[in-house]
Protein backbone atom coordinates (compact mmCIF):
# COMPACT_ATOMS: atom_id res chain seq x y z
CA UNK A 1 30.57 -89.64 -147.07
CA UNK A 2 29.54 -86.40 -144.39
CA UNK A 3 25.77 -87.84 -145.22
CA UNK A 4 26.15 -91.24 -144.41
CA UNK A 5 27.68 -90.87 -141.34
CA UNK A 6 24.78 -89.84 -139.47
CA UNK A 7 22.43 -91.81 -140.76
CA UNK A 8 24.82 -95.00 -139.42
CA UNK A 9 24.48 -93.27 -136.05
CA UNK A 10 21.05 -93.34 -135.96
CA UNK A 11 20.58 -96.91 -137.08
CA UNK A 12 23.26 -97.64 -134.32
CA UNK A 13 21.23 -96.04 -131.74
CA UNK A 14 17.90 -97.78 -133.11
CA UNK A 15 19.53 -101.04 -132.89
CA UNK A 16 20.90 -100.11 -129.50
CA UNK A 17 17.39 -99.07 -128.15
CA UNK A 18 15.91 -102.83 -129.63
CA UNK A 19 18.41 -104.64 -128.37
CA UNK A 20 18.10 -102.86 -124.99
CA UNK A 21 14.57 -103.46 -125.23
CA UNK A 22 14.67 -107.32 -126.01
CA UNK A 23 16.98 -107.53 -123.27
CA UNK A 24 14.65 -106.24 -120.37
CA UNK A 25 11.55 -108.56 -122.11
CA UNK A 26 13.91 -111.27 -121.47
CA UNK A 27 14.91 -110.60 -118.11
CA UNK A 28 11.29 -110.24 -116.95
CA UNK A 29 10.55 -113.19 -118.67
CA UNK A 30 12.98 -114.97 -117.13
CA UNK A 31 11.81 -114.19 -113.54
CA UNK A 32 8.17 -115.18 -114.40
CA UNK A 33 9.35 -118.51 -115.52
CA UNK A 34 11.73 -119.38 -112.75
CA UNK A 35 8.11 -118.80 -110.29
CA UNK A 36 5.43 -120.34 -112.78
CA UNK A 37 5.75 -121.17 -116.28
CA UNK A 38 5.66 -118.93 -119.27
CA UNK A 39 2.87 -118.67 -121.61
CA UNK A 40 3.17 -119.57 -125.30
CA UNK A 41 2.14 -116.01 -126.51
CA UNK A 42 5.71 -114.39 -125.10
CA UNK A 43 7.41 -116.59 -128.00
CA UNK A 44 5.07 -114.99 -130.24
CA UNK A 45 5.34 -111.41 -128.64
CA UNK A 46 9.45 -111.98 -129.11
CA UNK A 47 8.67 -112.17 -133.37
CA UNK A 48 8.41 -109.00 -134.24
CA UNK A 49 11.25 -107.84 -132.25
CA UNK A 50 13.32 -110.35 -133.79
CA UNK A 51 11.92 -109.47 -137.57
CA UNK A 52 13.00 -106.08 -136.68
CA UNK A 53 16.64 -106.98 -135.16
CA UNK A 54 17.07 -108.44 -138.45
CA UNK A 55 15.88 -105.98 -140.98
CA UNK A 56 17.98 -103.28 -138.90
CA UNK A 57 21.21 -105.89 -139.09
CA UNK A 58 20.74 -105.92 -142.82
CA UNK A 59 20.36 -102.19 -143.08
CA UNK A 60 23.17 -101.43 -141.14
CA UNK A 61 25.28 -104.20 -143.20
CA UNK A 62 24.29 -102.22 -146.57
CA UNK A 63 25.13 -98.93 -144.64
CA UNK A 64 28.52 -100.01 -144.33
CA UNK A 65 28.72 -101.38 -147.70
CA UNK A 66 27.58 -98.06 -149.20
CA UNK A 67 30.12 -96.46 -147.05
CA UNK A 68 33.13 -98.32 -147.68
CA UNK A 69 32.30 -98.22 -150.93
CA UNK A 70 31.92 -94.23 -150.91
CA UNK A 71 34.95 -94.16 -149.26
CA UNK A 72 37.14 -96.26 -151.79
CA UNK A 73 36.13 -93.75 -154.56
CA UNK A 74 36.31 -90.53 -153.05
CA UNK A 75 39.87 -91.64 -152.30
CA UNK A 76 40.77 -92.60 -156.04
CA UNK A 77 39.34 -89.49 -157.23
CA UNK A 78 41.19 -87.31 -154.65
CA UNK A 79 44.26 -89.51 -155.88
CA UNK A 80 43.72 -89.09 -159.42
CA UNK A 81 43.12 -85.07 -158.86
CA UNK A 82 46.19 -84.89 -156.43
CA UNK A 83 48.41 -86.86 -158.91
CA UNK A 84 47.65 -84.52 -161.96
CA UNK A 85 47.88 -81.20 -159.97
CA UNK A 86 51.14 -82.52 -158.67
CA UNK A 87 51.92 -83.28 -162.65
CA UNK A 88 50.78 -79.88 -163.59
CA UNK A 89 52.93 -78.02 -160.96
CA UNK A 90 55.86 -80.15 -161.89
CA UNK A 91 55.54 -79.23 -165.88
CA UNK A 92 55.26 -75.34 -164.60
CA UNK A 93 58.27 -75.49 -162.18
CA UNK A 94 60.13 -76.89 -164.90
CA UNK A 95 59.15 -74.13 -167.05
CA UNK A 96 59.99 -71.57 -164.83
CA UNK A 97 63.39 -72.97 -164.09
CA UNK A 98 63.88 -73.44 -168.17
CA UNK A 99 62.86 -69.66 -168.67
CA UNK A 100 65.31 -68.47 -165.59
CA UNK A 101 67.68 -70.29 -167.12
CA UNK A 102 67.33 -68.51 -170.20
CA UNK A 103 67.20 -65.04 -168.81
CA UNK A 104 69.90 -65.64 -166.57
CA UNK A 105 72.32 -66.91 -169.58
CA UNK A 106 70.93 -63.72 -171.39
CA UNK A 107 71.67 -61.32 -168.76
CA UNK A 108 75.00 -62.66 -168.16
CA UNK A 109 75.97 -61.16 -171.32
CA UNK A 110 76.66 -57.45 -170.37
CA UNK A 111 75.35 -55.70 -173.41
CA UNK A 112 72.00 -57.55 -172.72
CA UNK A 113 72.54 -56.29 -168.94
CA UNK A 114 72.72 -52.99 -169.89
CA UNK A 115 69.71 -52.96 -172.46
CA UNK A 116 67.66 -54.42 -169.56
CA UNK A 117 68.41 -51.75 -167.47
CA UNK A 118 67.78 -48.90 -170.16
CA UNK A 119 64.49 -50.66 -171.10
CA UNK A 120 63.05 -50.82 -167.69
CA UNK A 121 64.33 -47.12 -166.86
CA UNK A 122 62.52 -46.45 -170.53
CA UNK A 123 59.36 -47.62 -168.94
CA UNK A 124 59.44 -45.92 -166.03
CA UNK A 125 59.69 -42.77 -167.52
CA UNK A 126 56.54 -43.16 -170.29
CA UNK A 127 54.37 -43.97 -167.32
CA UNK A 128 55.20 -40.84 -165.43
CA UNK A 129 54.19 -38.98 -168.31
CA UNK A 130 57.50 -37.32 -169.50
CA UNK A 131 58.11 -35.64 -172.79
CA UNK A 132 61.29 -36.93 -174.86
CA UNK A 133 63.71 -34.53 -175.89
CA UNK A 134 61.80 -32.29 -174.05
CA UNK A 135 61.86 -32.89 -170.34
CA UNK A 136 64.60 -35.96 -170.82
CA UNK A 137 67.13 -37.14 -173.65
CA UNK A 138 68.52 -40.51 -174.39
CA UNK A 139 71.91 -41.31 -174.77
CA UNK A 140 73.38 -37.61 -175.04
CA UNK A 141 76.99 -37.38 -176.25
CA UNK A 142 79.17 -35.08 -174.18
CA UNK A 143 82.86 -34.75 -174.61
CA UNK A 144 84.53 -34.91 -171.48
CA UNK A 145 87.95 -34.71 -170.58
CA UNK A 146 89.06 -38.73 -170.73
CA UNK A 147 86.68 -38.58 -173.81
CA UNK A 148 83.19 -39.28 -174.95
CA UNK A 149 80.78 -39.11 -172.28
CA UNK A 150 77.32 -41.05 -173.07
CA UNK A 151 74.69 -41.25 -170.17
CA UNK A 152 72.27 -43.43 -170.57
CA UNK A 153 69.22 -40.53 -169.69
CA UNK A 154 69.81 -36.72 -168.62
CA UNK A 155 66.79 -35.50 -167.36
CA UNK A 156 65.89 -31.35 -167.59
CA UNK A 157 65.26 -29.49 -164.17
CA UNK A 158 63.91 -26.05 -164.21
CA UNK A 159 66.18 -23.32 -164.39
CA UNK A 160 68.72 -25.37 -166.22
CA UNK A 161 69.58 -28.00 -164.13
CA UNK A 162 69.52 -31.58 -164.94
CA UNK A 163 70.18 -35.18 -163.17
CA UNK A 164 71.90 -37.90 -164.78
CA UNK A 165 71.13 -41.47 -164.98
CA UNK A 166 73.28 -44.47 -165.21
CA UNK A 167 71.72 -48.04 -166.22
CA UNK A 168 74.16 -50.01 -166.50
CA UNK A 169 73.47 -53.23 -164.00
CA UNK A 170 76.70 -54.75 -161.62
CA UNK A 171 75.25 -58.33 -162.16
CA UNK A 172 77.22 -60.94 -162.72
CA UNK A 173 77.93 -61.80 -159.13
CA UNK A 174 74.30 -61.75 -158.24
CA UNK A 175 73.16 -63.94 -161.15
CA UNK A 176 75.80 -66.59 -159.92
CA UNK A 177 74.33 -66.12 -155.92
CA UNK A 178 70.77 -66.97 -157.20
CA UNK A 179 72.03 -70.59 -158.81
CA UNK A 180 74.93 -71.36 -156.45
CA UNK A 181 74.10 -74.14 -153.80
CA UNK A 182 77.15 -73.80 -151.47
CA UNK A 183 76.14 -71.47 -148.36
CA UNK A 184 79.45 -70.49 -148.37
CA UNK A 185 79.77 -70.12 -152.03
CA UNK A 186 76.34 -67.60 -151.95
CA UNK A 187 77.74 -65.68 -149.26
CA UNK A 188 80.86 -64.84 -151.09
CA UNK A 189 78.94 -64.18 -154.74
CA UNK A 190 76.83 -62.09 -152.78
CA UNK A 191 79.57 -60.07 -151.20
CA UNK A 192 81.21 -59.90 -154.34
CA UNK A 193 77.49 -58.35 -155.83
CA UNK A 194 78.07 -55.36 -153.19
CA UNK A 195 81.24 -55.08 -153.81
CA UNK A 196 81.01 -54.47 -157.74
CA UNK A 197 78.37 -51.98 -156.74
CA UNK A 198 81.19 -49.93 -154.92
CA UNK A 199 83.46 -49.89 -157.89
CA UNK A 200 80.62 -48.56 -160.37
CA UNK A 201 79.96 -46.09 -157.77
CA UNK A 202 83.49 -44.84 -158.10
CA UNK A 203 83.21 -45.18 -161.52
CA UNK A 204 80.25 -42.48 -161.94
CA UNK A 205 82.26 -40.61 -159.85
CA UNK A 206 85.41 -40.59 -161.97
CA UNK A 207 83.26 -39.33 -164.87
CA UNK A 208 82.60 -36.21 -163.21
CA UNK A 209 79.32 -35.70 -165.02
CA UNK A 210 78.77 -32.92 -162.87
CA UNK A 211 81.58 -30.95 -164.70
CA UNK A 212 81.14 -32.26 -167.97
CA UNK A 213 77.13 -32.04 -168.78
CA UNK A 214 76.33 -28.66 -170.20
CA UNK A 215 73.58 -28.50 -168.25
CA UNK A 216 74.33 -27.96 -164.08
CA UNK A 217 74.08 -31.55 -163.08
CA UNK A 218 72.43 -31.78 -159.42
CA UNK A 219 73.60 -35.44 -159.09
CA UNK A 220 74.16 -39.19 -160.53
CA UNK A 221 71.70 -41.68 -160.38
CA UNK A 222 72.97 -45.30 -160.39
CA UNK A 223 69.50 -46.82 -161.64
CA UNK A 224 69.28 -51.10 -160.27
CA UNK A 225 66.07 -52.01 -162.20
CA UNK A 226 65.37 -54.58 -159.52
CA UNK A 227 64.18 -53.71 -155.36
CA UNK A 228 66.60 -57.07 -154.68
CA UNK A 229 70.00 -55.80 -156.25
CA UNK A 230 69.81 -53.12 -153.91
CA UNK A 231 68.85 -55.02 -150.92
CA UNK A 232 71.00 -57.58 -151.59
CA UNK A 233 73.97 -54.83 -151.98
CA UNK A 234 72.66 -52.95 -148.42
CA UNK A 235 72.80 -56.26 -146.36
CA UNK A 236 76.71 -56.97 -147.06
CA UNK A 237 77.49 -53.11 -146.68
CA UNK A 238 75.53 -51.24 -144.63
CA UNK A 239 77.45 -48.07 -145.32
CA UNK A 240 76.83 -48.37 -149.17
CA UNK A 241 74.80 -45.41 -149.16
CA UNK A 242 76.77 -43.54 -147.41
CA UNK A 243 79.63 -43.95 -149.32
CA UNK A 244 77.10 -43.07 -152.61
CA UNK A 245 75.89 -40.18 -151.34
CA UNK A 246 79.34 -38.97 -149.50
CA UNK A 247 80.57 -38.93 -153.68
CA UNK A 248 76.92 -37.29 -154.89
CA UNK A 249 75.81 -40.78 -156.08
CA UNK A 250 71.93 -41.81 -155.51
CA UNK A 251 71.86 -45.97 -155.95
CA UNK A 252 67.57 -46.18 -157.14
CA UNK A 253 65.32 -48.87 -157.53
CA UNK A 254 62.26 -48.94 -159.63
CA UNK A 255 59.95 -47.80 -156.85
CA UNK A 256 62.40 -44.78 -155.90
CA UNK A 257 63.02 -43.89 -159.14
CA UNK A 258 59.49 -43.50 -160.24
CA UNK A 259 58.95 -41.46 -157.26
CA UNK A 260 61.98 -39.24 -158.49
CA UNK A 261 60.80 -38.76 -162.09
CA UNK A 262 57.24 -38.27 -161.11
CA UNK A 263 58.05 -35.12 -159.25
CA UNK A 264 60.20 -33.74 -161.59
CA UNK A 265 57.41 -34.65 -163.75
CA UNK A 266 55.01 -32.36 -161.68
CA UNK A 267 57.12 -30.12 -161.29
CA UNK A 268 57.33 -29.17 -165.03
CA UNK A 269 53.66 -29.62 -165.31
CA UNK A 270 54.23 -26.69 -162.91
CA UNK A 271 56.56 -24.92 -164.43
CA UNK A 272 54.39 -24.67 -167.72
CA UNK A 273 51.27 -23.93 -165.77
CA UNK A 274 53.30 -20.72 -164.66
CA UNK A 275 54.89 -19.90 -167.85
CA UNK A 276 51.25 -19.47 -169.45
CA UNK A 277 49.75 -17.42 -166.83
CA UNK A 278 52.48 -15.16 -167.39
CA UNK A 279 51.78 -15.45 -171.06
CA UNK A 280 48.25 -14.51 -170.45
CA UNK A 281 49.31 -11.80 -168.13
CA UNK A 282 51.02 -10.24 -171.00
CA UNK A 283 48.09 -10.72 -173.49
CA UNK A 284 45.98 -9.13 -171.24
CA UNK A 285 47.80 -5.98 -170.56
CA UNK A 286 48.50 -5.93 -174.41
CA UNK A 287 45.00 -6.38 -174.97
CA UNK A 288 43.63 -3.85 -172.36
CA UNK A 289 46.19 -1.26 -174.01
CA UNK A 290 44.97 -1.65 -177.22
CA UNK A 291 40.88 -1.36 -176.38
CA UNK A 292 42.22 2.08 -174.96
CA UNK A 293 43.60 3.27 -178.43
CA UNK A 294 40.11 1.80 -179.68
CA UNK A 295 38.49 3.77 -177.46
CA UNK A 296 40.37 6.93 -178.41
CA UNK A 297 39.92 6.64 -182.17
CA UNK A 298 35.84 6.11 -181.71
CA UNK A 299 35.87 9.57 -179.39
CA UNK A 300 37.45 11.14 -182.30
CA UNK A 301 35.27 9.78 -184.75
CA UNK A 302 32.37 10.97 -182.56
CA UNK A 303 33.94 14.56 -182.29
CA UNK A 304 34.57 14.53 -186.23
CA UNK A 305 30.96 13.70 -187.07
CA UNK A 306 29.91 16.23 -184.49
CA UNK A 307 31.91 18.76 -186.05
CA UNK A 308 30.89 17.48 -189.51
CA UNK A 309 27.21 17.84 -188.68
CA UNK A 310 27.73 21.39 -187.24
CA UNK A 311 28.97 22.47 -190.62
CA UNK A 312 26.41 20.85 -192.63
CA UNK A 313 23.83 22.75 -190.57
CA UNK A 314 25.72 26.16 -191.13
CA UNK A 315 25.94 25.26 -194.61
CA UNK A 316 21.90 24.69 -195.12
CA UNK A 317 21.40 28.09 -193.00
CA UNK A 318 24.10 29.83 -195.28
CA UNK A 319 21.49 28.12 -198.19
CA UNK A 320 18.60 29.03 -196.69
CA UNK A 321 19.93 32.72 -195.85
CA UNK A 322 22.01 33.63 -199.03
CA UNK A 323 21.62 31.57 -201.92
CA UNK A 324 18.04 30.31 -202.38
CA UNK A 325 16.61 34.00 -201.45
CA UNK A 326 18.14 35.47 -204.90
CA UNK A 327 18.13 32.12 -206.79
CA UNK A 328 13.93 32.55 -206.61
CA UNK A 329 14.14 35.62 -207.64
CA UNK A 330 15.22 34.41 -210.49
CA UNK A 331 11.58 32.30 -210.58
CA UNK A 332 9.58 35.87 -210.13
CA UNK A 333 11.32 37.09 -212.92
CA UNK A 334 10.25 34.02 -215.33
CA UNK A 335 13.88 32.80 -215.97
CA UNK A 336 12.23 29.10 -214.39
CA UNK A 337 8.97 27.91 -213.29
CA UNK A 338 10.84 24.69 -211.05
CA UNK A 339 10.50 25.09 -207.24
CA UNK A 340 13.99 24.49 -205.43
CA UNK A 341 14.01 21.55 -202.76
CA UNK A 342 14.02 22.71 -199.27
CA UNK A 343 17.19 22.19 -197.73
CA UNK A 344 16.70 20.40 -194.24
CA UNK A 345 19.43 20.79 -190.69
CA UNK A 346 20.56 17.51 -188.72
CA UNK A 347 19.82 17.73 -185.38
CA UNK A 348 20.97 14.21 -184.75
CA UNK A 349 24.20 13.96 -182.58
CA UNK A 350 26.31 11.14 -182.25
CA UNK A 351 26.11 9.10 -178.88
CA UNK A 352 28.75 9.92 -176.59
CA UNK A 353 30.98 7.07 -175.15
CA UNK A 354 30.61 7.22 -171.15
CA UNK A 355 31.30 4.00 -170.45
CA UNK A 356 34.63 4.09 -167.94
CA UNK A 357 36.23 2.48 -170.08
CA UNK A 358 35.88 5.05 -172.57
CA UNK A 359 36.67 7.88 -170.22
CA UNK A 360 39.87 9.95 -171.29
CA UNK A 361 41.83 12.98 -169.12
CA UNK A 362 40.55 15.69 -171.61
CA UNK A 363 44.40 17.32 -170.88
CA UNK A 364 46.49 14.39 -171.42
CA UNK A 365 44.03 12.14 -173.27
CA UNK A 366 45.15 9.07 -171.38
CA UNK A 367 42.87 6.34 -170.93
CA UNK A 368 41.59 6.69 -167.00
CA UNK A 369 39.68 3.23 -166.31
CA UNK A 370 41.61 1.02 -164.01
């Protein structure tokens, strides 16, 4: 349709400039006449004008058949492509308002509220990275004074401190907001939403984990696995937290609370990272004390074989000296004709140990490097 369009303009203007032209033949035909007659050969100058009025009439008649035509089938296709998009979108939105309805009839059930919670707490924790039962545990049973205490998570601090963190989802109101219609009616579900917020605020705080954990609780966090629970909770009471933090409660969303578990995450990446330099400080110093002692026992070795070598030698003099002179005497006098083997002195030492290492306080014979 875009293509035709110009090329009807320029027919248009064609016929225009013809038509413009026959015009002004006419007119100065007509003033010759009106003074003297007109010859036959205008008539026959006017036939190829007119041949070419008409073939441009007929074009532009099929140009706006071709058009129309265009026209009338780009709209039925745009129709028929509308129509099933708006079919498609329909079958989807009705999907999505079957599955809501589904998950909201699920999590109305407050077992299924609380597993939600746990699960997406669960998941927040794996992707920071956290060790179970090692830098977190799961549903830890404390006795407390009203009776069993079970927190949903109680994650480790260094220097045996810990945080707790409640799951459990205030939801009911909220679920009821989302598929009211009244304005009125939303307004007080919502209100109602912030309000049961308060209460399991107060009741965190009337479980005095701090008190009851063996482990020195820093605070409570009231986990809301979705950003709009909280919102939602701030925009009907402003002071909410406030009144959280006034009782040591931290109300946490997803985004918050992976921030908070990251850094305690880092922060026992940390902690290990300085436990094993300290662990190879102490294998060091162990190890450095012990190459000393090594180093001691090969100076004595060198001093016994030293020593050991010195009394070989007087040994083959004392040989030499003493014993062979009267044992070939015994050869002059015929007793034996077999020569005696020539006894031979080391002059070999062993190689002293001067590396600084090595170096002892001849007095004390403590190691002196470092």
């Amino acid at each position: 349709m875009n293509t035709s369009l110009p090329a009807l303009a320029a027919v248009s203007i064609a016929i225009g400039l013809v038509l413009a032209l026959g015009i002004a033949v006419g007119v100065v035909a007509a003033g010759r006449a009106a003074r003297r007659s007109v010859p036959a050969d205008w008539a026959s100058a006017l036939v190829p004008v007119t041949t070419t009025l008409g073939a441009l009439a007929d074009q532009v008649a099929r140009q706006r058949q071709e058009t129309s035509t265009g026209q009338a089938t780009l709209r039925t296709e745009l129709t028929t492509q509308l129509s099933q998009h708006v079919l498609s979108l329909q079958r989807s939105t009705d999907e999505v308002r079957r599955e809501a309805s589904r998950l909201a009839a699920v999590l109305g059930r407050t077992g299924a509220r609380g597993r939600w919670g746990e699960m997406q707490l669960r998941r927040l924790v794996e992707a920071t990275g956290m060790l179970d039962r090692v830098d977190f545990d799961e549903q830890a049973t404390h006795q407390g004074d009203g009776g069993v205490l079970r927190p949903d998570m109680v994650i480790h601090l260094a220097g045996d401190r810990s945080i707790v963190v409640d799951a459990k989802v205030p939801l009911a109101a909220f679920l009821e907001a989302e598929q009211a219609t009244d304005d009125v009616a939303v307004k007080q579900l919502l209100s109602q939403h912030a309000t049961d917020v308060i209460r399991h605020i107060d009741s965190l705080n009337g479980k005095d984990y701090r008190r009851q954990v063996p482990q020195n609780v820093e605070f409570v966090v009231l986990f809301l696995p979705s950003e709009s629970l909280l919102e939602v909770a701030l925009q009907m009471r402003p002071d909410l937290l406030d009144y959280a933090f006034s009782r040591n409660i931290v109300p946490a969303t997803p985004t918050t609370m992976f921030a908070l578990i990251r850094t305690v995450s880092l922060t026992w990446r940390h902690e290990r990272l300085a436990a094993n330099a300290e662990e190879i400080s102490r294998l060091g110093r162990d190890l450095h004390s012990r190459i000393a002692v090594l180093a001691q026992h090969f100076s004595k070795v060198g001093s016994a074989l030293d020593s050991a070598v010195g009394h070989y030698n007087k040994a083959v003099a004392s040989l030499e000296t003493r014993v062979l002179v009267t044992t070939r005497a015994f050869n002059e006098c015929g007793v034996s004709d077999d020569e005696l083997p020539e006894a031979t002195t080391i002059t070999a030492q062993a190689r002293v140990l001067t590396a600084r290492e090595f170096i002892f306080d001849p007095v004390t014979t403590n190691h002196l490097a470092g």
